[in-house]
Protein backbone atom coordinates (compact mmCIF):
# COMPACT_ATOMS: atom_id res chain seq x y z
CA UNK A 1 76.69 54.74 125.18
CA UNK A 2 77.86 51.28 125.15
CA UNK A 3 74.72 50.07 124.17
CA UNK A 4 74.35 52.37 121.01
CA UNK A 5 77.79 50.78 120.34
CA UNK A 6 76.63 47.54 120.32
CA UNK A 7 73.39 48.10 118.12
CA UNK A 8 75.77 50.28 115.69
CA UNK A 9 77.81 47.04 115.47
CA UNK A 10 74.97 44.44 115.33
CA UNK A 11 73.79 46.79 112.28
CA UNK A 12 77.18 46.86 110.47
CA UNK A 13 77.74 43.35 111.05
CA UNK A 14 74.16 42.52 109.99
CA UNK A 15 74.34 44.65 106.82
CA UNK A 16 77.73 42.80 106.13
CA UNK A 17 76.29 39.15 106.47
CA UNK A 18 73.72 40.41 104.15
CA UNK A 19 75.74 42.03 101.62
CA UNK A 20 78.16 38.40 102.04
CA UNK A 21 74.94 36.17 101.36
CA UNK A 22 73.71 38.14 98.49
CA UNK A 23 77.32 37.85 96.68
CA UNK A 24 76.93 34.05 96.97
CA UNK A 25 79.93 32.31 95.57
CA UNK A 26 80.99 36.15 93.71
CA UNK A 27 84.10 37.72 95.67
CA UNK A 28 83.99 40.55 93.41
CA UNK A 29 80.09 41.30 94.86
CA UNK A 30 81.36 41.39 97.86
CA UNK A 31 83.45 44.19 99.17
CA UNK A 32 84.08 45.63 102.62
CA UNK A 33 82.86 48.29 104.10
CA UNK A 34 84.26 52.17 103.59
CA UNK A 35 82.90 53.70 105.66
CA UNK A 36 83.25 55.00 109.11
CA UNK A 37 84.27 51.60 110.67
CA UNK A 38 87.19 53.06 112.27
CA UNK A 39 85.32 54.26 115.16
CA UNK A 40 84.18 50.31 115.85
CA UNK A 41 87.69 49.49 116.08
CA UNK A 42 88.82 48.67 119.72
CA UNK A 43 92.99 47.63 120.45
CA UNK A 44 92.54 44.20 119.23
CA UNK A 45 90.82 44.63 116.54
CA UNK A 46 94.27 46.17 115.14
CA UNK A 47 96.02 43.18 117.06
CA UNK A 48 94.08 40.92 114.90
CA UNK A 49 95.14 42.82 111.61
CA UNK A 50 98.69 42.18 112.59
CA UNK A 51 98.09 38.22 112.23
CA UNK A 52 99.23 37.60 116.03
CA UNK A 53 99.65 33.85 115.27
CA UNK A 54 101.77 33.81 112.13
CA UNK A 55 103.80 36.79 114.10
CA UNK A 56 104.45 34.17 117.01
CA UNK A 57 106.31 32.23 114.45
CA UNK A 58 108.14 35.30 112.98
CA UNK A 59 109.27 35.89 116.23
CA UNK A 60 110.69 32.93 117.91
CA UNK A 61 112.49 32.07 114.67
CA UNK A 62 113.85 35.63 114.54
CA UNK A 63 115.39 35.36 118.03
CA UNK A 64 116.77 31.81 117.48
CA UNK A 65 118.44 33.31 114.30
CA UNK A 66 119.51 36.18 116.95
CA UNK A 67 120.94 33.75 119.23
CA UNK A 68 122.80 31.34 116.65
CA UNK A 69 124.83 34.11 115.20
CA UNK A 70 128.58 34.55 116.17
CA UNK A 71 128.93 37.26 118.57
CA UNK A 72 125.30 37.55 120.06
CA UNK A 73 126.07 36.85 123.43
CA UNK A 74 129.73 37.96 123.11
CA UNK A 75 128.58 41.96 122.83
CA UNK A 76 128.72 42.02 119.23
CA UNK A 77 125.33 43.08 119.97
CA UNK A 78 123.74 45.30 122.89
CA UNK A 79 120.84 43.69 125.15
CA UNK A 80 119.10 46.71 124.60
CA UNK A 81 119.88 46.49 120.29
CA UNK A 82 118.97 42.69 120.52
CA UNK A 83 115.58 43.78 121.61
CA UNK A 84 115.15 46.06 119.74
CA UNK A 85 115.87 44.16 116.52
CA UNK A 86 113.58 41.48 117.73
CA UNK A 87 110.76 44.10 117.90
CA UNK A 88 111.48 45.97 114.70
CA UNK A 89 110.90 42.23 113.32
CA UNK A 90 107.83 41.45 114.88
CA UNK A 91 106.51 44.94 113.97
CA UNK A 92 107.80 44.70 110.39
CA UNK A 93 105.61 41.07 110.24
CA UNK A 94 102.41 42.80 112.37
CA UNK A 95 102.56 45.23 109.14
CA UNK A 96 102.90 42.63 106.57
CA UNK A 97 99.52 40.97 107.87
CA UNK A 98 97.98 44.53 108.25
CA UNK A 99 98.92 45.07 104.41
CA UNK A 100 97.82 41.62 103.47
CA UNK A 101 94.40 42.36 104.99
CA UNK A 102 94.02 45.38 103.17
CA UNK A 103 94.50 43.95 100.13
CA UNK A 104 92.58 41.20 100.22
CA UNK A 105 89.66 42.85 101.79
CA UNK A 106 87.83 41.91 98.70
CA UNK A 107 88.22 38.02 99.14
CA UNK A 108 88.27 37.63 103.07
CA UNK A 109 84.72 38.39 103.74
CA UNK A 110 83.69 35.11 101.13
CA UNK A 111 85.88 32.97 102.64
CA UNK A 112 84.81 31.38 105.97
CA UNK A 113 88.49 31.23 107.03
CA UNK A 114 88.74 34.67 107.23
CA UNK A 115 85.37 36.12 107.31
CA UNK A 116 85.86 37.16 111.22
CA UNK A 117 88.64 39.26 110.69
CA UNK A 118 88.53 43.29 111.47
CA UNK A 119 87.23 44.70 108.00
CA UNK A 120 84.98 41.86 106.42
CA UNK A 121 83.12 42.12 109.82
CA UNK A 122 82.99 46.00 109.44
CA UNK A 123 84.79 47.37 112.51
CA UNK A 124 88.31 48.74 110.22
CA UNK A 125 87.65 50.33 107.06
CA UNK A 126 90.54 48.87 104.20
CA UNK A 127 91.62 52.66 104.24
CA UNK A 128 92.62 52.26 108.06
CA UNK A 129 94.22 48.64 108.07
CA UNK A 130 96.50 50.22 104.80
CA UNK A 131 97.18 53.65 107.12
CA UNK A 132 97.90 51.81 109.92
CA UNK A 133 100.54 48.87 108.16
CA UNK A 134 101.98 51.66 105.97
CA UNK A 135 102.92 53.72 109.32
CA UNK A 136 104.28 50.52 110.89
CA UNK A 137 106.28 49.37 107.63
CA UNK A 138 108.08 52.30 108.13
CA UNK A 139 108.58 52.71 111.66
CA UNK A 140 109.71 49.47 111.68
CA UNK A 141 112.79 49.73 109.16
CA UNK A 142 113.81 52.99 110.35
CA UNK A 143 114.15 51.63 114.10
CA UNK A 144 116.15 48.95 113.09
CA UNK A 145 118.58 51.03 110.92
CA UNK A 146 119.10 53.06 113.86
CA UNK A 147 119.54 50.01 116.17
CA UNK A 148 121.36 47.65 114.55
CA UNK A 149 122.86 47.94 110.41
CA UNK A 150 121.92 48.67 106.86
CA UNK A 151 121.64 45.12 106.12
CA UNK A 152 119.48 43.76 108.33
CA UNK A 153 117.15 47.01 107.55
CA UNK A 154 117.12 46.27 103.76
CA UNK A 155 116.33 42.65 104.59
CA UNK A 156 113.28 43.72 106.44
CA UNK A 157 112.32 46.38 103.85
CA UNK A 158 112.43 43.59 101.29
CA UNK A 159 110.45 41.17 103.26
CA UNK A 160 107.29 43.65 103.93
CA UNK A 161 107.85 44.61 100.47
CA UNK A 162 107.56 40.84 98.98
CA UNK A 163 105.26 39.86 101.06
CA UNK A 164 103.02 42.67 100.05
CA UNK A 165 104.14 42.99 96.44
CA UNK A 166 105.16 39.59 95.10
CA UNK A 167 103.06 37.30 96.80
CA UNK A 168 99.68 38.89 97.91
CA UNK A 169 99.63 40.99 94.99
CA UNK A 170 100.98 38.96 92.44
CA UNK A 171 101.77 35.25 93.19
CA UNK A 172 98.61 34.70 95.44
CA UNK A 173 96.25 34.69 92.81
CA UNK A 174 98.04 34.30 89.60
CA UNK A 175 100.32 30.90 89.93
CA UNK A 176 99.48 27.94 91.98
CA UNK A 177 103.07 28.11 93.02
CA UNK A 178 102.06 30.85 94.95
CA UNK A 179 103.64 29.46 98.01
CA UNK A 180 106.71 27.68 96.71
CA UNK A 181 107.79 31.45 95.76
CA UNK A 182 106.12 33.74 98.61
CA UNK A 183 107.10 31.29 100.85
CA UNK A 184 110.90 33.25 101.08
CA UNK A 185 108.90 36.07 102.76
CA UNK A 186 107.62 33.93 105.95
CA UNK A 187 111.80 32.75 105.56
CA UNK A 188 113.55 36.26 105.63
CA UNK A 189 112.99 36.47 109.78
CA UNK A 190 115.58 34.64 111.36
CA UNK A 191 118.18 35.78 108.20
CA UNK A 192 116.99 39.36 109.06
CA UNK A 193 118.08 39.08 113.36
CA UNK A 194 121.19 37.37 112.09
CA UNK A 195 122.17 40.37 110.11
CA UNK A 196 121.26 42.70 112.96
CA UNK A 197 124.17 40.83 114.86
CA UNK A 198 127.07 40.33 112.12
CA UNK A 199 125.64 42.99 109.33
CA UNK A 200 126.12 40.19 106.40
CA UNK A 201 124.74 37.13 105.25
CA UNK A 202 126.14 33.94 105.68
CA UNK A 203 126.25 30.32 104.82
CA UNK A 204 124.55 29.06 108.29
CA UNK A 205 121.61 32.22 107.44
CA UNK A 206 120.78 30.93 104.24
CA UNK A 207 120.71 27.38 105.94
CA UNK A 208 118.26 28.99 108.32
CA UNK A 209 116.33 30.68 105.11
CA UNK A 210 116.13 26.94 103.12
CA UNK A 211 114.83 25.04 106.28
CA UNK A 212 111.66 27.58 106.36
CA UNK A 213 111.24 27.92 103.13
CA UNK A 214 110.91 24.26 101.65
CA UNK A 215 108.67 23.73 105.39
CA UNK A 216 106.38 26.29 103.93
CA UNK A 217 104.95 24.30 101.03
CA UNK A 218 103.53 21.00 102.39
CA UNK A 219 102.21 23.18 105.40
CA UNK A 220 99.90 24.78 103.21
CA UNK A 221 99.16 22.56 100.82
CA UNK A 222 98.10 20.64 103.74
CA UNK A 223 96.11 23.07 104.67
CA UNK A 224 94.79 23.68 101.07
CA UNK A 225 93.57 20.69 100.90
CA UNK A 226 90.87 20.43 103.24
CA UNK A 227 90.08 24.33 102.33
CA UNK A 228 89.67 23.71 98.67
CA UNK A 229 86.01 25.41 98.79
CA UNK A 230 87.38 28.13 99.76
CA UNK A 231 90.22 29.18 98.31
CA UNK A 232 88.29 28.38 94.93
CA UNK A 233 85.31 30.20 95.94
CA UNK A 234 87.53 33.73 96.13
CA UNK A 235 89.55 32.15 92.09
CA UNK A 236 92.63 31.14 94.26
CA UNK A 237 95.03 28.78 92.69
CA UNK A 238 96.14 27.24 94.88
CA UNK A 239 97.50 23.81 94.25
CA UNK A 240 94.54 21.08 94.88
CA UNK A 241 92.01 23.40 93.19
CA UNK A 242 94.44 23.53 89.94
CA UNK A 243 96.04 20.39 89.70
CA UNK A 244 94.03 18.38 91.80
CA UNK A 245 94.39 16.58 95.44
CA UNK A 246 96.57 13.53 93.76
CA UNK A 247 99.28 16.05 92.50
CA UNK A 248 99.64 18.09 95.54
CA UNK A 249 99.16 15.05 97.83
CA UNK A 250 102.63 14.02 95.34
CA UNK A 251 104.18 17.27 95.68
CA UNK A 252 104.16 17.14 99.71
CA UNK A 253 105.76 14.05 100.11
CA UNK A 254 108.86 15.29 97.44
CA UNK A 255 109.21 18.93 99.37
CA UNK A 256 109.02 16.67 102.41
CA UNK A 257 111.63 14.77 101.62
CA UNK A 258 113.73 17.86 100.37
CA UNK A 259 112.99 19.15 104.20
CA UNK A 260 114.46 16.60 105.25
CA UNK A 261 117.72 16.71 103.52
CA UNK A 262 117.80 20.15 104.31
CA UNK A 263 117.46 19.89 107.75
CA UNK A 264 120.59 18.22 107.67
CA UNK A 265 122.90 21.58 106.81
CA UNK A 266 123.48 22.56 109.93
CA UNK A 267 125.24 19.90 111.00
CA UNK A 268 127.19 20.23 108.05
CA UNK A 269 128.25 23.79 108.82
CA UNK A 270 128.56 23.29 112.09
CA UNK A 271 125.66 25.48 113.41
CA UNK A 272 123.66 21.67 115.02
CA UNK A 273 125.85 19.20 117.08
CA UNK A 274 125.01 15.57 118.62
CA UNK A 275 122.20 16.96 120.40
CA UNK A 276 120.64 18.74 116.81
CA UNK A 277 121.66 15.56 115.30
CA UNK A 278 119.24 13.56 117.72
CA UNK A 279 116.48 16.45 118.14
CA UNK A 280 115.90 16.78 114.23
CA UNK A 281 116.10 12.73 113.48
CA UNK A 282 112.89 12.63 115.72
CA UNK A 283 111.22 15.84 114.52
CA UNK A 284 111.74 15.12 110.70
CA UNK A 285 111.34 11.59 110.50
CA UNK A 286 107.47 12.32 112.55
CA UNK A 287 107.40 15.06 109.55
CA UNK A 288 108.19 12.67 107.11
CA UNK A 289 105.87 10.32 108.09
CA UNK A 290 102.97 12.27 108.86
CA UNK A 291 103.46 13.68 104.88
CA UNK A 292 103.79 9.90 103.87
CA UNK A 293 100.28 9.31 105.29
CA UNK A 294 98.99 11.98 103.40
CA UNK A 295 100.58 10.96 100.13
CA UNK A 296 98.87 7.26 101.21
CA UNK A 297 95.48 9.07 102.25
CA UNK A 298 92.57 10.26 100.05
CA UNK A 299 93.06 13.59 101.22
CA UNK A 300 91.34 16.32 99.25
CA UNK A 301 89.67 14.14 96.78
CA UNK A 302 86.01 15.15 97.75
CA UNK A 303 85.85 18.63 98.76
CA UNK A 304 82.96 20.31 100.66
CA UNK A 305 80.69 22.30 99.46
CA UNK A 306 81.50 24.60 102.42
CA UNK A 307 84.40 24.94 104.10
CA UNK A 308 84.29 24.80 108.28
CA UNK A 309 85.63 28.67 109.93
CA UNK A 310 88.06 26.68 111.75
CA UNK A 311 91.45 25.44 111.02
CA UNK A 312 90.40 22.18 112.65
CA UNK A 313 87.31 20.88 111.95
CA UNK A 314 87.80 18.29 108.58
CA UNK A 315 85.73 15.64 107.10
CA UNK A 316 86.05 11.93 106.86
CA UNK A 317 88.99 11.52 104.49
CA UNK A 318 90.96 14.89 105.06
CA UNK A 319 92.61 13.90 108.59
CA UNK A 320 95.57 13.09 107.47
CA UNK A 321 96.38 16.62 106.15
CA UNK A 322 94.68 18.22 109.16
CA UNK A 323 97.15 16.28 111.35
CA UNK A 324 100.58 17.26 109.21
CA UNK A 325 99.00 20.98 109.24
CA UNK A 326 98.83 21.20 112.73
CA UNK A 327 102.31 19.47 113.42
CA UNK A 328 104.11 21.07 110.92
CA UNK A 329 103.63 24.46 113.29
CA UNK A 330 104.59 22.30 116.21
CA UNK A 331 107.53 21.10 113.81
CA UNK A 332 109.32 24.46 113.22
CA UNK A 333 108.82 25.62 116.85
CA UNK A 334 110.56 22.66 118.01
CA UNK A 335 113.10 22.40 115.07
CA UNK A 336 114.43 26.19 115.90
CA UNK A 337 114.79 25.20 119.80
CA UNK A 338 116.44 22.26 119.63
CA UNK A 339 118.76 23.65 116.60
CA UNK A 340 119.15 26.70 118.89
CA UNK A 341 119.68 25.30 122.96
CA UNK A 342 122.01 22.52 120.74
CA UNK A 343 124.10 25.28 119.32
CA UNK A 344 124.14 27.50 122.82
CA UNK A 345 124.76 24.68 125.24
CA UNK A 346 126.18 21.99 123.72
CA UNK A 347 128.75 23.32 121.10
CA UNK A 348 131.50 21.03 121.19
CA UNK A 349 129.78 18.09 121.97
């Protein structure tokens, strides 16, 4: 048995590779499978669908923007609710990516970013990934009605939804402000378990919101720019492929700058203290600086003619933007703790 499963995969995956190669630089030649690839499918193949590393993010800003509203550790909340709410979240995100994947089933397989995920290598059909993200989408909302309030339900429901609707359907491949916009989906998290504890939205959520959101375009475009064969291989437009590397190199450094302003709000409201103060001056002026070096750098100029599978792996020229991509994840991890152990442990100070 398990090794007619392997040569049943080998085949799939070899019919793929050779339906990929014969589409060339095409997308629309290239389509994934419909068939029976559901039975290929083992547990983490539908872990994978769910986009485990973007949901690590989800999450640990979602429980920061648990912990920093009034009342969560006061009983405005139940242990049990705050858990809960947390999970409704992540599951609400896992079925984002699942619907995400479904959609653009048609592009992932011709991009070498993405080309390893569950349907373009033929072991989830597009039929199951939409099934199986639908059925969580819902699940998801409902729990956290039940668990915590309206609001923080209809926050969640509009996430999934404009994450599916406005930016992978629309904004993804018709503006190359694609992520400016459909960045508010990857922002709606920690505003979302804030609600779950107060059931409105408030000054210091929509602080939480504007922080994400203006970090979300010079990550990407970071990215973007040393994956420029790719994302115009698939008719992206994104940023560096429409306006060039010089614009978007110019457009980092201002929404950079922006973050950095912003970053100051909670001190402001009074969500940060002294300790904030210190945390973020560190974090955003390495930000800052790492962005300046792209804006310096050559960065993008000379794309490949193919693009490496890994997130890592740049050419001569494109470090710079490799190094603020991979920091600014590092940034917003760090950013939310400090703001977050500041605000539990140090009020007052």
């Amino acid at each position: 048995m398990a090794v007619t499963r392997v040569t049943i995969t080998r085949s799939v995956v070899s019919s793929l590779n050779t339906q990929q190669e014969a589409a060339g630089d095409n997308p629309a030649a290239f389509s994934a499978p419909t068939g029976a690839g559901l039975s290929l499918a083992g547990p983490g193949d539908y872990f994978a669908l769910m986009k485990p590393r973007v949901m690590s993010l989800v999450i640990f800003t979602a429980i920061c923007g648990l912990l920093l509203a009034p009342g969560s550790l006061s009983g405005s909340i139940g242990f049990g609710s705050a858990l809960i709410s947390i999970f409704c979240i992540a599951l609400g995100a896992g079925a984002s990516g699942a619907l995400n994947m479904w959609y653009d089933s048609d592009i992932d397989g011709a991009m070498a970013r993405t080309s390893q995920r569950p349907i373009p290598r033929g072991v989830l059909t597009p039929r199951a990934a939409l099934g199986f993200g639908f059925v969580m989408s819902v699940a998801a909302v409902w729990l956290l009605l039940v668990a915590s309030n309206w609001v923080a339900a209809s926050l969640l429901a509009f996430t999934i939804f404009f994450y599916l609707v406005i930016y992978t359907m629309w904004l993804k491949r018709s503006t190359p402000q694609n992520i400016v916009i459909g960045g508010a989906a990857g922002a709606f998290p920690p505003m979302v378990a804030y609600a779950a504890v107060t059931g409105t939205i408030t000054l210091d959520s929509l602080v939480l919101f504007l922080i994400i959101f203006f970090w979300t375009p010079p990550h990407f475009w970071a990215l973007a720019l040393y994956k420029q064969t790719d994302y115009g291989r698939v008719g992206i437009p994104m940023l560096p492929n429409v306006k060039g590397a010089p614009r978007t190199r110019t457009e980092i450094i201002i929404y950079s700058v922006l973050l950095f302003g912003l970053t100051q709000l909670p001190l402001l409201t009074g969500l940060g203290g002294i300790v904030y103060g210190i945390g973020n001056l560190l974090l955003s002026g390495t930000f800052l600086v790492l962005a300046w070096r792209v804006f310096r750098s050559r960065a993008g100029d000379k794309p490949a003619e193919t693009d490496s599978d890994t997130l890592y792996a740049v050419r001569n020229g494109n470090q710079a933007a490799r190094n603020l991509f991979l920091y600014s994840i590092l940034y917003l991890f760090a950013l939310f703790a400090v703001l977050t152990v500041d605000h539990l442990f140090f009020a007052g100070v």
